[in-house]
Protein backbone atom coordinates (compact mmCIF):
# COMPACT_ATOMS: atom_id res chain seq x y z
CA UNK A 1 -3.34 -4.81 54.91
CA UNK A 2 -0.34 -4.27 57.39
CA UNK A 3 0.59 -1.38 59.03
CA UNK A 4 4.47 -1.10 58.20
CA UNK A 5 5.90 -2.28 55.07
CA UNK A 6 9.57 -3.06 55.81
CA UNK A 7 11.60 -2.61 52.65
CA UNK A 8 15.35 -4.34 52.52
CA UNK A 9 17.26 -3.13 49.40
CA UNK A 10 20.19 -6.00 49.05
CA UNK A 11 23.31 -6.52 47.62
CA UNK A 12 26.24 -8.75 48.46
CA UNK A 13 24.89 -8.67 52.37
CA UNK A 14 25.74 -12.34 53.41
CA UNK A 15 27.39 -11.33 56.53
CA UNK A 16 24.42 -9.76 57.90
CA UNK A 17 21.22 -10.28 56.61
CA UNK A 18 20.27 -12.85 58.32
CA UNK A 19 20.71 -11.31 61.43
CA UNK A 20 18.97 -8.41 59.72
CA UNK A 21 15.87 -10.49 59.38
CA UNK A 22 16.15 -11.93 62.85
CA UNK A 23 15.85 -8.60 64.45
CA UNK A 24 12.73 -8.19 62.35
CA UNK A 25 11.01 -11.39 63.19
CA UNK A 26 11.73 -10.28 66.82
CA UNK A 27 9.63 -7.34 67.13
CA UNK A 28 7.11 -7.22 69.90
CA UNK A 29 4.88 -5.67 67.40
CA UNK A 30 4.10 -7.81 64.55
CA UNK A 31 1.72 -6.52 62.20
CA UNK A 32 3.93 -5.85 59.37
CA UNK A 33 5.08 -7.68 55.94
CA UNK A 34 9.09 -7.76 54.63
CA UNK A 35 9.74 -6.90 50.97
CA UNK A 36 13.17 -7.50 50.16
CA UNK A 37 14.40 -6.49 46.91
CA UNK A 38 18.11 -8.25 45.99
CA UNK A 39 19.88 -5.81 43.43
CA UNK A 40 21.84 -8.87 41.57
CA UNK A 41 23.78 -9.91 44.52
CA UNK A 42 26.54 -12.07 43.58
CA UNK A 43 26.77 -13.38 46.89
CA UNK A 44 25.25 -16.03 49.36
CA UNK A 45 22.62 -13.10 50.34
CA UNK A 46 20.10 -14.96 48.06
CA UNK A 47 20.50 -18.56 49.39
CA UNK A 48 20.26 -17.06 53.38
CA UNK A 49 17.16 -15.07 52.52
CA UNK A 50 15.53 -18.31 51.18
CA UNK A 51 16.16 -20.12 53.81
CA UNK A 52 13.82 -18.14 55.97
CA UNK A 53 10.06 -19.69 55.56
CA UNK A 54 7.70 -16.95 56.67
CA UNK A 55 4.59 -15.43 54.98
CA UNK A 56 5.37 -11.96 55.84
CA UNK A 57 8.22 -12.40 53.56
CA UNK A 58 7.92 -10.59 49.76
CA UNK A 59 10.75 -11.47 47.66
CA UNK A 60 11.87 -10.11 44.60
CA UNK A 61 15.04 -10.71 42.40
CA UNK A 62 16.09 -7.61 39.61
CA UNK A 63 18.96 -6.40 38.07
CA UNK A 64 21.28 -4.04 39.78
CA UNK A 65 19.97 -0.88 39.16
CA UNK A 66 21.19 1.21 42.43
CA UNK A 67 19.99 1.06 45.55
CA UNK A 68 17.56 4.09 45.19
CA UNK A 69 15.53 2.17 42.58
CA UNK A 70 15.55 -1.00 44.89
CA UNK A 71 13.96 1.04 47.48
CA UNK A 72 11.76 2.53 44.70
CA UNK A 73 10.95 -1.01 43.49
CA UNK A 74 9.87 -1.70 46.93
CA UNK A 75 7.42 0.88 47.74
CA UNK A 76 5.66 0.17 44.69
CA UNK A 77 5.22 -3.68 45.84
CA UNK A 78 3.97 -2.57 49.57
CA UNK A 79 0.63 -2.72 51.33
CA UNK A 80 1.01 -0.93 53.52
CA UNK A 81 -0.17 2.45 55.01
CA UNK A 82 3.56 3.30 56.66
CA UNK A 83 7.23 2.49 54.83
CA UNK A 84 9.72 1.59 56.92
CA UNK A 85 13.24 1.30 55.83
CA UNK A 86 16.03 -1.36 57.16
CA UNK A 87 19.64 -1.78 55.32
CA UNK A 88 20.43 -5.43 55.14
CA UNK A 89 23.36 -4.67 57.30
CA UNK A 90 21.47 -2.29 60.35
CA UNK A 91 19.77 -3.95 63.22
CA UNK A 92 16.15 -2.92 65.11
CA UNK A 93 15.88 -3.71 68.65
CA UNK A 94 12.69 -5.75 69.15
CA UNK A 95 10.69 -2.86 70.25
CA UNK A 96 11.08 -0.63 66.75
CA UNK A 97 7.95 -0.65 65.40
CA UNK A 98 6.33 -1.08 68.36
CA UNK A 99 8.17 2.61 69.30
CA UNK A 100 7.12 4.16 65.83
CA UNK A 101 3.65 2.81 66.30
CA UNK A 102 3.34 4.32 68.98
CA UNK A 103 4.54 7.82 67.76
CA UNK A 104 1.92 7.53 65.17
CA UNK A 105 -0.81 7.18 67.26
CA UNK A 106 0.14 10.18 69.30
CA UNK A 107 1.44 12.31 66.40
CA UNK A 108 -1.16 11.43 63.09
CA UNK A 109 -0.27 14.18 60.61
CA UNK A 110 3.48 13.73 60.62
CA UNK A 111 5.08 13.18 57.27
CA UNK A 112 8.44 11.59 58.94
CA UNK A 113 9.29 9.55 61.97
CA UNK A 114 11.76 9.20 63.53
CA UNK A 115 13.41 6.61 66.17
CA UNK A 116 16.66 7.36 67.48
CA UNK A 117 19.98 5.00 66.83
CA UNK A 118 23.53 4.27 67.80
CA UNK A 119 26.16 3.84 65.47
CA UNK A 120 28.27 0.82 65.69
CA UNK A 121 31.92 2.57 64.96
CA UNK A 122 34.04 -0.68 65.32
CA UNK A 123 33.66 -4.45 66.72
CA UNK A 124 32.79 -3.60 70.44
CA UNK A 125 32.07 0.91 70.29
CA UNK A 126 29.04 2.38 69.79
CA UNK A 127 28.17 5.86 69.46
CA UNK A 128 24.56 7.37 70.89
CA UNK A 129 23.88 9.76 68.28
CA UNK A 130 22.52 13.57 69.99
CA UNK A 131 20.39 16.25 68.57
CA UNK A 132 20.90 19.58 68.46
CA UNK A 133 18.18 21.39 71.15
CA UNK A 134 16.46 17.90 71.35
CA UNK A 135 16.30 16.78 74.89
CA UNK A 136 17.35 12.83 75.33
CA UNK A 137 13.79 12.18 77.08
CA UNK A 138 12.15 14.56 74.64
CA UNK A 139 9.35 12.33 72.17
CA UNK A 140 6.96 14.86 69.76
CA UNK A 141 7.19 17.17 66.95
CA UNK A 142 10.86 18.51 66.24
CA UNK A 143 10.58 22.14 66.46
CA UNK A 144 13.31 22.58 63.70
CA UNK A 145 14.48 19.46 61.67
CA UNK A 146 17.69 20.82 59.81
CA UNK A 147 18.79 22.67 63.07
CA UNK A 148 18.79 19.90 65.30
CA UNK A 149 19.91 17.55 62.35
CA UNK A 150 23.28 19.93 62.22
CA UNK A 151 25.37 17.72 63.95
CA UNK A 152 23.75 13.98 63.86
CA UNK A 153 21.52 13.76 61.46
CA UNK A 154 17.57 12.69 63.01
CA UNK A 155 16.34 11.09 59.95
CA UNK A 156 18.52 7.51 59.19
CA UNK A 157 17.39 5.44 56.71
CA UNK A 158 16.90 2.59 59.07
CA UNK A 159 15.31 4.67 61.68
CA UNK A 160 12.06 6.08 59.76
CA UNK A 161 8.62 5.36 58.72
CA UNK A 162 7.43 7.69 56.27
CA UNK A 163 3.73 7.52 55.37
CA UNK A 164 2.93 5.71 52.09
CA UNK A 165 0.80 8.12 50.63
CA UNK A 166 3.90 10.87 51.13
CA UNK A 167 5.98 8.66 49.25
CA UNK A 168 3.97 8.14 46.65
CA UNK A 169 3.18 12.23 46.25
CA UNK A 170 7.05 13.28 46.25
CA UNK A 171 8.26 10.32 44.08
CA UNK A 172 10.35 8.15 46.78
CA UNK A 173 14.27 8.20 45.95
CA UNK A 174 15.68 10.02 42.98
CA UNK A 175 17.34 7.04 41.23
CA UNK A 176 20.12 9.83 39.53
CA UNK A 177 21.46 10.42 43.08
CA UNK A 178 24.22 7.66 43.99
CA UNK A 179 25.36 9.26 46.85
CA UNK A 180 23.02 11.04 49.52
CA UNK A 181 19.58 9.64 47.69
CA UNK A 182 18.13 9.55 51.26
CA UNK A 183 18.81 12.77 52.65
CA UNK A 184 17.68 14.37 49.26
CA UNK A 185 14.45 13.09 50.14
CA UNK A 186 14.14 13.51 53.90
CA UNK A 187 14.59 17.25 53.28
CA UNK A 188 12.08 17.12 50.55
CA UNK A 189 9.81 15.50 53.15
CA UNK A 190 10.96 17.71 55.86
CA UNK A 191 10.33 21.18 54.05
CA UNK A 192 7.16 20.53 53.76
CA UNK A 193 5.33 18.22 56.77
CA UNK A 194 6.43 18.42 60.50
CA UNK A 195 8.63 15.36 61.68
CA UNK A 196 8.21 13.62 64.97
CA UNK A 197 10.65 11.70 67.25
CA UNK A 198 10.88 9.08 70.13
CA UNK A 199 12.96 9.44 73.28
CA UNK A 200 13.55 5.21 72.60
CA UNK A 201 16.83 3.97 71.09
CA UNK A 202 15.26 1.55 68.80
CA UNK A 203 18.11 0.54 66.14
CA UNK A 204 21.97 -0.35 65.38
CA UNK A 205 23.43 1.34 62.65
CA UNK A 206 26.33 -0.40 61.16
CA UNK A 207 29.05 2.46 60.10
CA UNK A 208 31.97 -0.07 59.18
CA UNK A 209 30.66 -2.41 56.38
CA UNK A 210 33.36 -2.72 54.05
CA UNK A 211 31.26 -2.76 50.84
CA UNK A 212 29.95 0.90 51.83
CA UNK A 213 29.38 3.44 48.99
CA UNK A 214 31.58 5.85 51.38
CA UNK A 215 34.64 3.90 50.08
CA UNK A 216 34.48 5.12 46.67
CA UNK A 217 36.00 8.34 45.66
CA UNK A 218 33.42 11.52 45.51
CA UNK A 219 34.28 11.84 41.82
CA UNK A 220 32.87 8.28 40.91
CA UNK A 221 29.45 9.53 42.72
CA UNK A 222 26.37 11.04 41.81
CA UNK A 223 25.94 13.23 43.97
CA UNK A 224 22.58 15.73 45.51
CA UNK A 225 22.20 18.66 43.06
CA UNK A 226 21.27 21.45 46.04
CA UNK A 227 20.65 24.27 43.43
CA UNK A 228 16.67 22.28 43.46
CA UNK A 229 16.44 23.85 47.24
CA UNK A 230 17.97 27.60 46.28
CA UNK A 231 14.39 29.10 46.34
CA UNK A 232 13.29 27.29 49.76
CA UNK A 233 16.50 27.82 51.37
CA UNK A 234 16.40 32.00 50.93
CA UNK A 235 13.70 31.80 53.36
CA UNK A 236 14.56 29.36 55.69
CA UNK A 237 17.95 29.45 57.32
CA UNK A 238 18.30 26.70 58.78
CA UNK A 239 17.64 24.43 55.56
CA UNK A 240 20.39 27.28 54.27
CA UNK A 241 22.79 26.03 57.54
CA UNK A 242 22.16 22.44 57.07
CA UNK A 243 22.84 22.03 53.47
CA UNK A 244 25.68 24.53 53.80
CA UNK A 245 26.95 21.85 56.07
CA UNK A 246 27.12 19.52 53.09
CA UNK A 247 28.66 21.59 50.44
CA UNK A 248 31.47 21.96 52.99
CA UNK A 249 31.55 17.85 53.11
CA UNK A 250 31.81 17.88 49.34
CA UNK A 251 33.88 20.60 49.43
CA UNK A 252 36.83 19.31 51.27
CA UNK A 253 36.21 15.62 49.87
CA UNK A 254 36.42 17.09 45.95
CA UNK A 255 39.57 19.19 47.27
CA UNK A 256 41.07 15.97 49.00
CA UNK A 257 40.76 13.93 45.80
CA UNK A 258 42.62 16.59 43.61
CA UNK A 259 39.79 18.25 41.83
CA UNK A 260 40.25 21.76 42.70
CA UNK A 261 37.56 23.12 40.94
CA UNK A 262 34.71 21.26 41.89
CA UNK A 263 35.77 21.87 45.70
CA UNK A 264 35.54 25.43 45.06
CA UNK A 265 32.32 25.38 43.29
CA UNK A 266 30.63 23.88 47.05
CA UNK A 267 32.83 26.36 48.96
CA UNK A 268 31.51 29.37 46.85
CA UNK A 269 27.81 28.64 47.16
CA UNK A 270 28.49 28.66 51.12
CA UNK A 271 26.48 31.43 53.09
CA UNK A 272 29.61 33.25 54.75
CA UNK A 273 27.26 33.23 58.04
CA UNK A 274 27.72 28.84 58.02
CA UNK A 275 31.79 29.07 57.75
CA UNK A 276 33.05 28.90 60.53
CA UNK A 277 36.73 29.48 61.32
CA UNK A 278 37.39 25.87 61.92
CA UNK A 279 36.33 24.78 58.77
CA UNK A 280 37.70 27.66 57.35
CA UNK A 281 41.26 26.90 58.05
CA UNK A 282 40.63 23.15 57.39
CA UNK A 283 39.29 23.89 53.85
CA UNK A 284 42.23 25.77 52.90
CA UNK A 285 45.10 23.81 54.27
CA UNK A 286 47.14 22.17 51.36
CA UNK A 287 45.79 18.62 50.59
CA UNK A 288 49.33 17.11 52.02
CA UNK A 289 47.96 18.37 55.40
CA UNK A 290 44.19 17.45 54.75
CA UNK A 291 45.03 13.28 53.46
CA UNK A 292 46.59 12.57 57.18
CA UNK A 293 44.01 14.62 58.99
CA UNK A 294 41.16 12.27 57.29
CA UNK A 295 42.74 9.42 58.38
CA UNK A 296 43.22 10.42 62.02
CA UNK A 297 39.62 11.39 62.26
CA UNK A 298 38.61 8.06 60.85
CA UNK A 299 40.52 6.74 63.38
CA UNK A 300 39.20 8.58 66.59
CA UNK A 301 35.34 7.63 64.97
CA UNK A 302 36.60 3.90 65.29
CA UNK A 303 37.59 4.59 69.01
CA UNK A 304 34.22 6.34 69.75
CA UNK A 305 35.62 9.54 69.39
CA UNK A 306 33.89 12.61 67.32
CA UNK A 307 35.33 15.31 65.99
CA UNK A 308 33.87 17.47 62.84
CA UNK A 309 34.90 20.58 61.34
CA UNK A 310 31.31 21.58 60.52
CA UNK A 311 30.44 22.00 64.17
């Protein structure tokens, strides 16, 4: 029985899978198996996954059903005791697992961990990710998750390990959510077990793959239904803060695309505490004003350059 079960949800990922797979197979720790799960790819992905000849390797073809049931589909086939997750276009440095194994050892009764990433914002810029109170030499248990997460978030997809017997007790991803599947379940996760972190930046998250599910206009998502965390959030503020911090995102997106309504349904279930005047002015500038401001923050990202109106 390994220790990590690597799952790789893919679809249409020729351009990078295989380099994907190389930065698995160059991990100095090696006690781990690879389940990939293609979601119908039309693509070469298939054919470049084939070509690699390596026990560890668990294959499986099914129709395209989402990527949250791919990942779903995948935990079900794994061995073993930890899940970790890669996206067929991120990359681990070849001391990942080694990093989270290590966090294990030293933290045992952690429901998430956590290694931290850059973010790979254009050809040649990358962005090191910081955490909110969370010192860059700091490794252990995160005091408060969805405070430090306010800003950059701690738990990506490609970063974690999640125990398997957690997954299996909360239900893994929730297969109605299109949009936001993961962090739906890292709070679920996080509300309830403490999360640990390493001081070691351990993976490359790609941020400008053109077949993203960002592309696609909020109204053609399914998105997180937050009113499932109203009870838990009147007693813990900063779940309240963090999510808060999302309905804004939704807010201004539905606004953006023209459905008025729906923007103000987000901005109305905002804790007046979590608006701040920034995003205060932003949300109610007239979407002529908002469609150019978008695309000069996209912009700045691609030249390694933050800025964010939740902050």
């Amino acid at each position: 029985m390994p220790l990590f079960s690597v799952i790789i949800p893919l679809f249409n990922k020729e351009a990078f899978i295989e380099n994907t797979l190389k930065s698995i197979f160059n991990q100095s720790f090696s006690d781990y198996e690879i389940i990939i799960v293609n979601d119908a790819s039309t693509d070469k992905s298939e054919e470049l996954v084939l070509q690699f000849n390596d026990a560890r390797i668990k294959y499986f073809y099914k129709k395209n059903e989402g990527v949250s049931v791919a990942r779903n589909y995948g935990i079900e086939q794994s061995k073993g005791n930890y899940v970790a997750f890669l996206d067929a276009d991120d990359l681990w440095l070849p001391n990942h697992l080694e990093v989270l194994n290590k966090l294990i050892h030293n933290f045992p009764e952690v429901g998430l961990y956590a290694s931290r990433y850059i973010s790979k914002v254009s050809k040649d810029k990358y962005i090191k990710n910081k955490f909110l109170k969370i010192p860059e030499n700091f490794t252990g248990i995160v005091t408060d998750f969805f405070h430090s997460s306010l800003v950059n978030r701690i738990a990506l997809t490609s970063a974690v390990a999640i125990p398997k017997y957690i997954l299996d007790k909360i239900g893994g991803f929730d297969p109605n959510i299109s949009s936001g599947q993961d962090l739906d379940l890292w709070i679920k996760i996080a509300v309830h077990y403490p999360v640990a972190i390493t001081n070691s930046v351990t993976v490359e998250y790609n941020t400008i793959d053109n077949n993203s599910l960002s592309k696609i206009n909020i109204k053609d998502k399914k998105l997180i239904d937050f009113s499932q965390f109203q009870d838990t959030e009147k007693n813990n503020q900063s779940l309240k803060a963090f999510i808060d911090i999302h309905r804004m995102d939704y807010a201004l997106k539905f606004k953006i695309s023209g459905d008025l309504k729906k923007a103000k349904e987000y901005y109305k279930n905002i804790g007046k505490e979590n608006i701040t005047l920034k995003n205060w002015i932003v949300f109610h500038l007239p979407r002529w004003i908002q469609i150019p401001l978008v695309t000069i923050k996209k912009k700045l990202y691609r030249n390694g350059i933050e800025f964010s109106v939740y902050q």
